[in-house]
C-alpha atoms as a PDB file:
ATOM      1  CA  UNK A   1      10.667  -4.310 -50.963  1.00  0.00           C
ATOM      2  CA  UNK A   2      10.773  -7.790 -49.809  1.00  0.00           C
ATOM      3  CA  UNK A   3       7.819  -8.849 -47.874  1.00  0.00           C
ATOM      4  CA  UNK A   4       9.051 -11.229 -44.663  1.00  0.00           C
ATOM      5  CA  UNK A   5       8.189 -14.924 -44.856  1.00  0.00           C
ATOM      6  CA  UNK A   6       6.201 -16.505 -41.250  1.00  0.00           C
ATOM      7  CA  UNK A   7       9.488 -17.446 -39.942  1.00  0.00           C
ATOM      8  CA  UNK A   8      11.694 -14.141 -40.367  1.00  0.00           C
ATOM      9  CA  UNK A   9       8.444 -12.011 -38.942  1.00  0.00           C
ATOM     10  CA  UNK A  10       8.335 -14.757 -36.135  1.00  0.00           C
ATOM     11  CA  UNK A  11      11.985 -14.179 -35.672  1.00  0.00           C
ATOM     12  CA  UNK A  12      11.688 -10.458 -35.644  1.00  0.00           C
ATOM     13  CA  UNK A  13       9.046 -10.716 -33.004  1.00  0.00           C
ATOM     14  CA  UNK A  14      11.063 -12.914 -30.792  1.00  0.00           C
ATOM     15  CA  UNK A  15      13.911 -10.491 -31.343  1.00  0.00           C
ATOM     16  CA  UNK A  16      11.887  -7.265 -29.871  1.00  0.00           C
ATOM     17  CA  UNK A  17      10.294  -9.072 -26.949  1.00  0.00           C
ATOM     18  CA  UNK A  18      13.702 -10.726 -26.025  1.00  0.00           C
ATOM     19  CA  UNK A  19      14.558  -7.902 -23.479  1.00  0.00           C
ATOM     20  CA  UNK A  20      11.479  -8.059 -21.323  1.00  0.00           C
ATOM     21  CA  UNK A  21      12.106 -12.244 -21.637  1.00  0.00           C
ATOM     22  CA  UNK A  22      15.747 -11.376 -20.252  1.00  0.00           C
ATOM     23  CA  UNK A  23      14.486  -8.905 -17.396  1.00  0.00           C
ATOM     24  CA  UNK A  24      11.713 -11.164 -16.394  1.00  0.00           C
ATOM     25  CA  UNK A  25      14.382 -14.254 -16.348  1.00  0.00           C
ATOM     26  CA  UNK A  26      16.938 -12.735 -14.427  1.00  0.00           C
ATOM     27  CA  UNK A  27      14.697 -10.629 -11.567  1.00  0.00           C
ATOM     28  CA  UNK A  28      11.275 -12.231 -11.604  1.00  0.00           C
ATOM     29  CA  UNK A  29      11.798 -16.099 -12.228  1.00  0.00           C
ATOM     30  CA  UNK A  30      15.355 -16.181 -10.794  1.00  0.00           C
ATOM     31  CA  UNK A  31      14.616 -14.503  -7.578  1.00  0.00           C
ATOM     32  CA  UNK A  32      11.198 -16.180  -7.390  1.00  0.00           C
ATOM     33  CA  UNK A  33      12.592 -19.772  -7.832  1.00  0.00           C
ATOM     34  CA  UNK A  34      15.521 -19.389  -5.664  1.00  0.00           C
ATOM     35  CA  UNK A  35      13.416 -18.063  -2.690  1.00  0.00           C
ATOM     36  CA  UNK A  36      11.342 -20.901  -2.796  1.00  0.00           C
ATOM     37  CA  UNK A  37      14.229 -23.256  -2.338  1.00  0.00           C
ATOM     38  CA  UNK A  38      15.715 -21.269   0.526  1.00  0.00           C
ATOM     39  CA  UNK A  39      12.146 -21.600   2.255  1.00  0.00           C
ATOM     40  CA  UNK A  40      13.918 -25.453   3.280  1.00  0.00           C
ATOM     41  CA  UNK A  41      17.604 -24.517   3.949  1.00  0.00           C
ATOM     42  CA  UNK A  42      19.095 -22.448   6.459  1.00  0.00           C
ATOM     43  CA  UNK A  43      21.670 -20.071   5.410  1.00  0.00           C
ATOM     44  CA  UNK A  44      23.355 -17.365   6.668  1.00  0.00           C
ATOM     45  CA  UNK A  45      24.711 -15.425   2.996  1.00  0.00           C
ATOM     46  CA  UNK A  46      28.297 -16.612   4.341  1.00  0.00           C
ATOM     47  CA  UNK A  47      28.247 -20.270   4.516  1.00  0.00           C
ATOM     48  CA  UNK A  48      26.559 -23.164   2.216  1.00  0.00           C
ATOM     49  CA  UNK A  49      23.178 -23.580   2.514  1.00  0.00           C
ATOM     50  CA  UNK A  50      21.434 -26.380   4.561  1.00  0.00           C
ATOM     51  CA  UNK A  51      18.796 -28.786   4.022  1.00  0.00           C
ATOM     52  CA  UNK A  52      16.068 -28.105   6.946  1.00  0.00           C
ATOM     53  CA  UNK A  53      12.876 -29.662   5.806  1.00  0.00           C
ATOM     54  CA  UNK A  54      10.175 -27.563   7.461  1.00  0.00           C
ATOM     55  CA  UNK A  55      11.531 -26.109  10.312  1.00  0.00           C
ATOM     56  CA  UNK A  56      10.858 -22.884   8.904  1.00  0.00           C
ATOM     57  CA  UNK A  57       7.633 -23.472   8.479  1.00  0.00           C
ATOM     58  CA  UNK A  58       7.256 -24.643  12.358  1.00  0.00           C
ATOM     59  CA  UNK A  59       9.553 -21.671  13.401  1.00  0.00           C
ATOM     60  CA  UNK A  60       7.229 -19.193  11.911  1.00  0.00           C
ATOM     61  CA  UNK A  61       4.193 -20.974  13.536  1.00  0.00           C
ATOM     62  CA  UNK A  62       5.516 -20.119  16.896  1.00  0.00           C
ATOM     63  CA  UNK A  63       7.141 -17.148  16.070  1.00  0.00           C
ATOM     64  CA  UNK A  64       4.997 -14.761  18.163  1.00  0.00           C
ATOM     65  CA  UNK A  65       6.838 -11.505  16.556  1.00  0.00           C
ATOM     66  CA  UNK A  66       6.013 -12.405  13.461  1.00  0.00           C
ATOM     67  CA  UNK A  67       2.431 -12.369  14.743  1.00  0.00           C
ATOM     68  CA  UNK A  68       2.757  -9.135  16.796  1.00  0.00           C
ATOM     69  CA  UNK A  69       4.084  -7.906  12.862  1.00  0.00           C
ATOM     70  CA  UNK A  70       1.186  -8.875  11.317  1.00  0.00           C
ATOM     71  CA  UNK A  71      -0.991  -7.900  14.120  1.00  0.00           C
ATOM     72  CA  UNK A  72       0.485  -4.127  13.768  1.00  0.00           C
ATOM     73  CA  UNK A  73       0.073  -4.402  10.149  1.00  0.00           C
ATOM     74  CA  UNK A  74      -3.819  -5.399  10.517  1.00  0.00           C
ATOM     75  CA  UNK A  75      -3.845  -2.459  12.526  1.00  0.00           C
ATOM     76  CA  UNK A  76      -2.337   0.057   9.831  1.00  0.00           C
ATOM     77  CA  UNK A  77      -4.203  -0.896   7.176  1.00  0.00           C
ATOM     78  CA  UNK A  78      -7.677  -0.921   9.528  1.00  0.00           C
ATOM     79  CA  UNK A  79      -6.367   3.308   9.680  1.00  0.00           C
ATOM     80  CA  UNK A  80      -5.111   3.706   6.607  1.00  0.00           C
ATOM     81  CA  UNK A  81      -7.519   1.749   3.713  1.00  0.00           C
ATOM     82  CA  UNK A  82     -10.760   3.388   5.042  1.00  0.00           C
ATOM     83  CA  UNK A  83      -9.050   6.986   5.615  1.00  0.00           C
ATOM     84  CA  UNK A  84      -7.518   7.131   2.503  1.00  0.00           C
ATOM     85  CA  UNK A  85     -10.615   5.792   0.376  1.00  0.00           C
ATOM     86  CA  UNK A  86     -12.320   8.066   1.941  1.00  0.00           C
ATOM     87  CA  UNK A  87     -10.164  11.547   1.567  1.00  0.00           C
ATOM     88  CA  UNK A  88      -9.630  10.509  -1.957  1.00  0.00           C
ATOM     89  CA  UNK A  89     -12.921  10.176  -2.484  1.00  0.00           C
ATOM     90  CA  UNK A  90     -13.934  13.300  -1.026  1.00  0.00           C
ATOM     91  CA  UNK A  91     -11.402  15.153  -2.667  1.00  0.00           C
ATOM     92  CA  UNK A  92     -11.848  13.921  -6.316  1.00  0.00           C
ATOM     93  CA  UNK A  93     -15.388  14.682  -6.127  1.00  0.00           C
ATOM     94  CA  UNK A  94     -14.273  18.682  -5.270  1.00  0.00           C
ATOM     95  CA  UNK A  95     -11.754  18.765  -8.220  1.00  0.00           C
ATOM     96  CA  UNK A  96     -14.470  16.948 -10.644  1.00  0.00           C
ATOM     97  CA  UNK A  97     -16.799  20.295 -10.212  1.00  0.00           C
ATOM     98  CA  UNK A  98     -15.679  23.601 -11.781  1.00  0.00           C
ATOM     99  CA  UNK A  99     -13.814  25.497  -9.515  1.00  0.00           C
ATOM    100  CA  UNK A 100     -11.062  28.125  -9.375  1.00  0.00           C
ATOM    101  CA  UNK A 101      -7.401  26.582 -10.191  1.00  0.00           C
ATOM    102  CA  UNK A 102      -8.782  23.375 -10.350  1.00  0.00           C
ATOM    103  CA  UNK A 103      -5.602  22.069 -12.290  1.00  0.00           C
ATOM    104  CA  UNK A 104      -3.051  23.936  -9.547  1.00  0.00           C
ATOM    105  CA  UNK A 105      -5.132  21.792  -7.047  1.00  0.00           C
ATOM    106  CA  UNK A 106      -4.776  18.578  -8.824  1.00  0.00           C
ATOM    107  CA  UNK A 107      -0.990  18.634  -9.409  1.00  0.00           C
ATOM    108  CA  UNK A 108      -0.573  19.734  -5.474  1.00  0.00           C
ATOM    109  CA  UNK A 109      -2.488  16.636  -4.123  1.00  0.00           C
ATOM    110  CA  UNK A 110      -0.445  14.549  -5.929  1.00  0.00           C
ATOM    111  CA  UNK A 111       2.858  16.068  -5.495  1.00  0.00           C
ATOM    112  CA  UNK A 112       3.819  13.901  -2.203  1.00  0.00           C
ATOM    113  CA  UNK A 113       3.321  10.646  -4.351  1.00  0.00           C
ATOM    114  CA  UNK A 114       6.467  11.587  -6.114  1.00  0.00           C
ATOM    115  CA  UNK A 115       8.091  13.011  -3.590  1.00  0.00           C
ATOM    116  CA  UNK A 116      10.944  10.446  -2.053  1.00  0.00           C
ATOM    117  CA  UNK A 117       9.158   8.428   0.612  1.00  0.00           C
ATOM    118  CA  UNK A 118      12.324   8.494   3.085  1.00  0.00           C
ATOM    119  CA  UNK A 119      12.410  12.750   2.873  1.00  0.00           C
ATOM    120  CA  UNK A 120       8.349  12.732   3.444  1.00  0.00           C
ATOM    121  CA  UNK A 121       8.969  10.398   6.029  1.00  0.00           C
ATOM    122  CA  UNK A 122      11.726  12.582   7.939  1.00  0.00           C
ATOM    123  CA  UNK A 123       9.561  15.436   7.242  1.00  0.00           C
ATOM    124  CA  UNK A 124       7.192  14.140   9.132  1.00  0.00           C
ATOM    125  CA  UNK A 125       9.463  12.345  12.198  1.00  0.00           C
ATOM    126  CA  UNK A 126      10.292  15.946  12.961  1.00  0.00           C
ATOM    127  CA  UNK A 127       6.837  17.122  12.760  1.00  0.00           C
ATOM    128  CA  UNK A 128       5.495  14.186  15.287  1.00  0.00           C
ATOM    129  CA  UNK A 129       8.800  14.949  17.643  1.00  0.00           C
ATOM    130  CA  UNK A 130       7.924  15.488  20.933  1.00  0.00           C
ATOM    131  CA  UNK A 131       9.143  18.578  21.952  1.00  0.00           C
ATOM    132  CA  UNK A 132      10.387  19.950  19.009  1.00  0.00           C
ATOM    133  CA  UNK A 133       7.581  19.260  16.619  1.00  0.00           C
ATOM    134  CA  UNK A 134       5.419  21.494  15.219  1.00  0.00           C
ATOM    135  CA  UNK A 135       2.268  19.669  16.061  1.00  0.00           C
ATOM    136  CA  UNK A 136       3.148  19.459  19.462  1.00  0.00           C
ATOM    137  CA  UNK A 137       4.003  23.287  19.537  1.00  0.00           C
ATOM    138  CA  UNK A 138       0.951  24.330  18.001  1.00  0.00           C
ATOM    139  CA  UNK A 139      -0.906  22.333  20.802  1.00  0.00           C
ATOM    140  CA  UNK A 140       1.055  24.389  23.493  1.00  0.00           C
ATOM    141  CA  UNK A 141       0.170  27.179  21.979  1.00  0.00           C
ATOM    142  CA  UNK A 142      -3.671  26.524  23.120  1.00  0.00           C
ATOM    143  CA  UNK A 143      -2.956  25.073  26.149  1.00  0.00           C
ATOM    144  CA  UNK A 144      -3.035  21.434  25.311  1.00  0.00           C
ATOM    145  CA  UNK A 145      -0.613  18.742  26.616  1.00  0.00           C
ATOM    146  CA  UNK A 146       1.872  17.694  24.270  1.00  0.00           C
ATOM    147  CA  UNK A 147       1.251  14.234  22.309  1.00  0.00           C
ATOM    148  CA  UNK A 148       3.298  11.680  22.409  1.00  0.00           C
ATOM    149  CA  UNK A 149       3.336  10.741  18.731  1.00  0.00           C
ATOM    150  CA  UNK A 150       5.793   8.113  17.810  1.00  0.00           C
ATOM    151  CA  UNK A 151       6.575   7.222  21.796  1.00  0.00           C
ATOM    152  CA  UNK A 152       3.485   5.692  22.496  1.00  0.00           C
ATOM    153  CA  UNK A 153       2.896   1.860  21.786  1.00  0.00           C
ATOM    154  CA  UNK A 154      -0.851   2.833  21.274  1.00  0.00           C
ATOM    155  CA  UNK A 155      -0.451   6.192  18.998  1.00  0.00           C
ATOM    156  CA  UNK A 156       2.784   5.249  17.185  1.00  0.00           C
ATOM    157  CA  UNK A 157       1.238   3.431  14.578  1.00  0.00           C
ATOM    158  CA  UNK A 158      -1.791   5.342  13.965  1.00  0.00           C
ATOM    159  CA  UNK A 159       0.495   8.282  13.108  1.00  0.00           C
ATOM    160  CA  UNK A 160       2.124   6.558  10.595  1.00  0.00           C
ATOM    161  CA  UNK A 161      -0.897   5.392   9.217  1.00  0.00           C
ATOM    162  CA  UNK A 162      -2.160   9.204   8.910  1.00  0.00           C
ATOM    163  CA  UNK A 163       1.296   9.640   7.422  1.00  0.00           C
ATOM    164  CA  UNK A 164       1.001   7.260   4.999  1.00  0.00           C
ATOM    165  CA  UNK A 165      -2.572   8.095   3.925  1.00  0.00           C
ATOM    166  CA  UNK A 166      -1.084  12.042   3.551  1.00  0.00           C
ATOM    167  CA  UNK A 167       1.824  10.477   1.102  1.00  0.00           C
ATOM    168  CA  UNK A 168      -0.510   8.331  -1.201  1.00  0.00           C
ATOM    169  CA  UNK A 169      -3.720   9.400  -1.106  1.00  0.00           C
ATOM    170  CA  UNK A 170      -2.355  12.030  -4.021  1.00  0.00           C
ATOM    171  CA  UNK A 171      -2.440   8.518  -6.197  1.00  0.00           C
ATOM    172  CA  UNK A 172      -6.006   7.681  -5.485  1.00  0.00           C
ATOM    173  CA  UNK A 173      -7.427  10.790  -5.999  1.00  0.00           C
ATOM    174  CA  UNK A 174      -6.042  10.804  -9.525  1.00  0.00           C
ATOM    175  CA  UNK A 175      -8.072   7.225 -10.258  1.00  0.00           C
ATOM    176  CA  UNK A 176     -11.481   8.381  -8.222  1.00  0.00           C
ATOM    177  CA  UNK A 177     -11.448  11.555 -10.199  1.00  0.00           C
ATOM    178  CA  UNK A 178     -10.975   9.498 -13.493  1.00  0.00           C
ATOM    179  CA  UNK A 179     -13.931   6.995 -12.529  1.00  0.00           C
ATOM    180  CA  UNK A 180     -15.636  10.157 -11.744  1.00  0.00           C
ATOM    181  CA  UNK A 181     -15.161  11.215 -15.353  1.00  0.00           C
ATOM    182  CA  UNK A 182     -16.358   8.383 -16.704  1.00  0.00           C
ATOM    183  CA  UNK A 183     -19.686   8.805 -14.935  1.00  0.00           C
ATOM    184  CA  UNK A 184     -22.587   9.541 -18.175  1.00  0.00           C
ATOM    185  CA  UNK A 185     -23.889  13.156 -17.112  1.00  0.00           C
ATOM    186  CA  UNK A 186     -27.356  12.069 -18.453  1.00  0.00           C
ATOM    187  CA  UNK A 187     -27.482   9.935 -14.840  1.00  0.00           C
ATOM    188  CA  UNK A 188     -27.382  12.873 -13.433  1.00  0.00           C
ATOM    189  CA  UNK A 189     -29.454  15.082 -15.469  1.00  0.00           C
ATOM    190  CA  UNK A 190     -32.077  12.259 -15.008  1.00  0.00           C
ATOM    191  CA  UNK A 191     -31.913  12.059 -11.118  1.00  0.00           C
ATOM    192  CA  UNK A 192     -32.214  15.794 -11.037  1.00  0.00           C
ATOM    193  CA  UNK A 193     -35.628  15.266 -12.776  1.00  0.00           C
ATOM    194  CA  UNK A 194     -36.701  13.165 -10.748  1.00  0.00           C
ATOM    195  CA  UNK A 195     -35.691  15.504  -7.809  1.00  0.00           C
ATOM    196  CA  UNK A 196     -33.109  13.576  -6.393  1.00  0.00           C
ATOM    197  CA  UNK A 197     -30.817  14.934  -3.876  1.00  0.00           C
ATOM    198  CA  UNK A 198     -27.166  15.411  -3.757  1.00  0.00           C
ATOM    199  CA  UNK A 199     -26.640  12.769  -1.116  1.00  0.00           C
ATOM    200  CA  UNK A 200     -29.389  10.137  -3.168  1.00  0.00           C
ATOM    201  CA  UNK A 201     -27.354  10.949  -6.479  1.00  0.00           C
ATOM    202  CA  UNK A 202     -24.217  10.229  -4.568  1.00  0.00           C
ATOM    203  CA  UNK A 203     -25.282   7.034  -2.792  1.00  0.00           C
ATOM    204  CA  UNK A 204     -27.552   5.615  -5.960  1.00  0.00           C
ATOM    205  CA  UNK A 205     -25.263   6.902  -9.121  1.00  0.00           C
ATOM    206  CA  UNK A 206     -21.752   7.511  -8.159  1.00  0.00           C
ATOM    207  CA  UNK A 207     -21.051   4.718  -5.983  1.00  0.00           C
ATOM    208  CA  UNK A 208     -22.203   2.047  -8.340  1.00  0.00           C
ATOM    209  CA  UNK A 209     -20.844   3.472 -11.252  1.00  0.00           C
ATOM    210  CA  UNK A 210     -17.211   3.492  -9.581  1.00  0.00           C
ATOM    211  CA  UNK A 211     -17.191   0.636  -7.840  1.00  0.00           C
ATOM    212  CA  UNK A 212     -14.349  -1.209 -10.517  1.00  0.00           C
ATOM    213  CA  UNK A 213     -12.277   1.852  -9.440  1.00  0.00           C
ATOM    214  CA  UNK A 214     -13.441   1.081  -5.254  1.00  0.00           C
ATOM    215  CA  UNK A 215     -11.969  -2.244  -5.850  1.00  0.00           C
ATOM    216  CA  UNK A 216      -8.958  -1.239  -7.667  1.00  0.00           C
ATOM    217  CA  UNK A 217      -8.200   1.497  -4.634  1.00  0.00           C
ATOM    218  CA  UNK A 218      -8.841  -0.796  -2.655  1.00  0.00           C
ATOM    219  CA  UNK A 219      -6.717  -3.561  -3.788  1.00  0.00           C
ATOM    220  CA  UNK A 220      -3.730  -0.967  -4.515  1.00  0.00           C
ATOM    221  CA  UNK A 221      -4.252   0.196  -0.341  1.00  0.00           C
ATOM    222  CA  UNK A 222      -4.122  -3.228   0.672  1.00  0.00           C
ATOM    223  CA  UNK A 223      -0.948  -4.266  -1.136  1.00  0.00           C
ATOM    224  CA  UNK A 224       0.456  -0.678  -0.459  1.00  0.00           C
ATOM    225  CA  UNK A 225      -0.212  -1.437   3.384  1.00  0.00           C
ATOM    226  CA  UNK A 226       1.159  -4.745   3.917  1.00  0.00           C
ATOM    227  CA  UNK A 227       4.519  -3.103   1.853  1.00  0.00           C
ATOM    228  CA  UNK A 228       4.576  -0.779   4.866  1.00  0.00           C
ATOM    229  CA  UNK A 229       8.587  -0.793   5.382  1.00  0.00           C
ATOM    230  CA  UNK A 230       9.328   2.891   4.909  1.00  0.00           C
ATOM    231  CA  UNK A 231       7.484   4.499   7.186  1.00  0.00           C
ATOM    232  CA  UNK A 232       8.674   2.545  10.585  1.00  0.00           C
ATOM    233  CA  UNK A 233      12.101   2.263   9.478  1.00  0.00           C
ATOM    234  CA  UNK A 234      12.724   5.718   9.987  1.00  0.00           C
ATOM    235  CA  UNK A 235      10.104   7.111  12.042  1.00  0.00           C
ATOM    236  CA  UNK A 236      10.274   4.295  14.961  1.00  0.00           C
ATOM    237  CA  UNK A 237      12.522   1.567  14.108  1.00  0.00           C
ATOM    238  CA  UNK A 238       9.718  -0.853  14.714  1.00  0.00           C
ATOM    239  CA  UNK A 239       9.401   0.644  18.208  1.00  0.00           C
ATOM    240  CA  UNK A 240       8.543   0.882  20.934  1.00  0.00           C
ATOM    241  CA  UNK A 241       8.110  -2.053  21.925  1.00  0.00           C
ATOM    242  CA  UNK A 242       7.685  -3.075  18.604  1.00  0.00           C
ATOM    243  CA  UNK A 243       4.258  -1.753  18.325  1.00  0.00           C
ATOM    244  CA  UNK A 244       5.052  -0.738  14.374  1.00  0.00           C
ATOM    245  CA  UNK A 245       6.703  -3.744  13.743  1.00  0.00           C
ATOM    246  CA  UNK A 246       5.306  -4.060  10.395  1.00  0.00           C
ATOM    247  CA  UNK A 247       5.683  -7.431   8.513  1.00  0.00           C
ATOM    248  CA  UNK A 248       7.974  -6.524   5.757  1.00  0.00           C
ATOM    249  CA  UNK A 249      10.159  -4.854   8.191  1.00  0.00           C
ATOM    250  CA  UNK A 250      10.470  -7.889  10.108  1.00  0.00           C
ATOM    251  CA  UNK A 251      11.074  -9.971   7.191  1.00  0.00           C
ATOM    252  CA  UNK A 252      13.953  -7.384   6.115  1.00  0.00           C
ATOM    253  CA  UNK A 253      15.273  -7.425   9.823  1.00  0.00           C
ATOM    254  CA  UNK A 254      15.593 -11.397   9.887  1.00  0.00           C
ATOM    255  CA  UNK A 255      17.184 -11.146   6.352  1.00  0.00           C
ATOM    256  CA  UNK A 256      20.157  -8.327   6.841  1.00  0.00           C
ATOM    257  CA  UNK A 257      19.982  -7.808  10.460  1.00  0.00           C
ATOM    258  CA  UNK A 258      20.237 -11.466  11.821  1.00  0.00           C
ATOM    259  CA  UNK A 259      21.519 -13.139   8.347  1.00  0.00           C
ATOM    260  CA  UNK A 260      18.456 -15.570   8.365  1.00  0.00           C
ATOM    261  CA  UNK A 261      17.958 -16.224   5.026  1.00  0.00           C
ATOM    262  CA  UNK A 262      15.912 -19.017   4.725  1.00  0.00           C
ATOM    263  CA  UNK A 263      13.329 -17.988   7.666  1.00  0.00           C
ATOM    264  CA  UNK A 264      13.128 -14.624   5.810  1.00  0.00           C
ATOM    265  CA  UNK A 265      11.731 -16.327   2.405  1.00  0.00           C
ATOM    266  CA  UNK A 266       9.559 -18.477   4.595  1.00  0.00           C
ATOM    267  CA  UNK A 267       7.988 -15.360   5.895  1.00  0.00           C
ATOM    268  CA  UNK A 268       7.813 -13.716   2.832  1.00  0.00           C
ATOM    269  CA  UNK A 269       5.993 -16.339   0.929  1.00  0.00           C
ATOM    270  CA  UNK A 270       3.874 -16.153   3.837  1.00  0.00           C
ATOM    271  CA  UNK A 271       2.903 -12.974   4.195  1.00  0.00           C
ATOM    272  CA  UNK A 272       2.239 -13.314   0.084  1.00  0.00           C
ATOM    273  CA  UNK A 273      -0.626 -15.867   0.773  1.00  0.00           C
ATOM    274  CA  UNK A 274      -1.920 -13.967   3.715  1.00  0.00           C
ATOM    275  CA  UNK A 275      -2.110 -10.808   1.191  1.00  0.00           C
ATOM    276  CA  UNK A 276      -3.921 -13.135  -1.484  1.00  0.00           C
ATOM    277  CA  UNK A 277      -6.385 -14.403   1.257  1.00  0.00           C
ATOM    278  CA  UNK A 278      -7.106 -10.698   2.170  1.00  0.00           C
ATOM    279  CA  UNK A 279      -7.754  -9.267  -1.342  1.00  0.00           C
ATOM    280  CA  UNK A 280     -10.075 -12.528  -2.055  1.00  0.00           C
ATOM    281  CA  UNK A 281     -12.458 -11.656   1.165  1.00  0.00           C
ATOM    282  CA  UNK A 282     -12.121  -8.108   0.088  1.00  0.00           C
ATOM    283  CA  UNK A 283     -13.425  -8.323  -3.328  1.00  0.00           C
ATOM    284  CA  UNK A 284     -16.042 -10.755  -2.254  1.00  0.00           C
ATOM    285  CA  UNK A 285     -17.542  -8.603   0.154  1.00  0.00           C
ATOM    286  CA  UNK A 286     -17.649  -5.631  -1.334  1.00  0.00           C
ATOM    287  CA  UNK A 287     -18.612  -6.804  -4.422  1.00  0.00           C
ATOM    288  CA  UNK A 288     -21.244  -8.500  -2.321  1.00  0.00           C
ATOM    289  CA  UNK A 289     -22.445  -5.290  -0.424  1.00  0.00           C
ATOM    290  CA  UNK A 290     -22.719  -3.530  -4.187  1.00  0.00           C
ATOM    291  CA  UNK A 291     -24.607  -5.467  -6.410  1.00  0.00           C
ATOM    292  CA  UNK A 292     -27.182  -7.133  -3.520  1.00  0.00           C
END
């Protein structure tokens, strides 16, 4: 058989990565470039685009609902990232000992992850409903006053944030319990030696030897979080008062609700350097808090 020459196994090579080059042309680049340009024009979908300068940029600087959106978002992921770190945590280390059906438990906790997010998220509209819902009913039925779930300005968006955490935190207990794995069982068997206690072994062993997969969660919950667009859609509507607002809802209400193209890439590429700001202080605290 004939062997290739450099340029024909080149060729080849081109040949088998030319889909991905295609798919990354056409709805990474593409979309990318031409959202950057829209940041200066104003356009409505219908009409041409026009030249603006930075008036987006000055919009969005005094745009006080895009700051009550990213307030609301703060506030989500101030619920959500430590409760669901947390849980998952908790959880993984359970379904990392040997117990009874301890496969049956792992596929249940992370059945909601791929369930639809707009059925969980109706599921649980009529479980937060306020007269109807079975939280509120089970309440009644010890004599407590009824909660107002998703009416309040002040509890709305911690109930989606306990929500959300019940959705996901299927995903993260999947990566704890494989950092968990990968923990050498001679740490262990050493620390017991040494008479070490559960909570020492925990705190001194386990913690450290995860942290890549801490930061990882924790990256995934922060980017997960400021994607909150589901959740309020449904549930609220951004409401009331648009205390769940969140920022990517806002961006898609500007976009197909008020046909304001250019202010909704604005926002978008703004909320994408807020995100990168927030995973840099992240990482450099906590990896701070670890290793000093």
């Amino acid at each position: 058989m004939k062997k290739m020459n450099k340029y024909e196994n080149n060729r080849v090579g081109y040949l088998m990565g030319l889909p991905y080059i295609i798919f990354f042309l056409l709805f990474v680049a593409y979309p990318l470039i031409f959202s950057f340009i829209l940041v200066f024009h104003k356009w409505d979908i219908i009409g041409p685009m026009n030249f603006v300068g930075f008036v987006n940029f000055s919009h969005l600087l005094h745009d006080s609902l895009f700051w009550k959106s990213l307030g609301n978002t703060l506030i989500f992921l101030a619920i959500h990232i430590p409760l669901q770190i947390i849980i998952a945590l908790v959880i993984a280390n359970i379904l990392n000992q040997k117990i009874v059906a301890r496969g049956f438990f792992r596929a249940a906790f992370f059945l909601p992850v791929v369930i639809s997010g707009v059925v969980v998220t109706m599921i649980w509209q009529q479980l937060y409903s306020q007269e109807t819902g079975l939280f509120n009913m089970l309440l009644s039925k010890i004599s407590l006053p009824k909660i107002p779930w998703l009416i309040s300005t002040k509890l709305a968006m911690p109930s989606i944030a306990i929500m959300a955490t019940w959705k996901n935190v299927g995903l993260y207990i999947v990566l704890f319990l494989a950092g968990l794995q990968n923990v050498p069982v001679s740490l262990y068997e050493a620390a017991d030696l040494d008479g070490a206690t559960g909570v020492q072994k925990f705190l001194h062993i386990t913690i450290p030897m995860i942290n890549p997969t801490i930061i990882m969660v924790l990256i995934l919950s922060t980017l997960g979080g400021f994607s909150l667009f589901i959740e309020p859609y449904v549930m609220t509507g951004g409401g009331p008062m648009n205390s769940t607002l969140s920022c990517v809802l806002y961006i898609y209400k500007q976009a197909f609700y008020f046909n304001h193209m250019g202010y909704a890439a604005t926002l978008g590429f703004a909320v994408a350097f807020i995100i990168m700001i927030v995973v840099i202080i992240q990482r450099r605290l906590f990896e701070t808090e670890i290793y000093t």
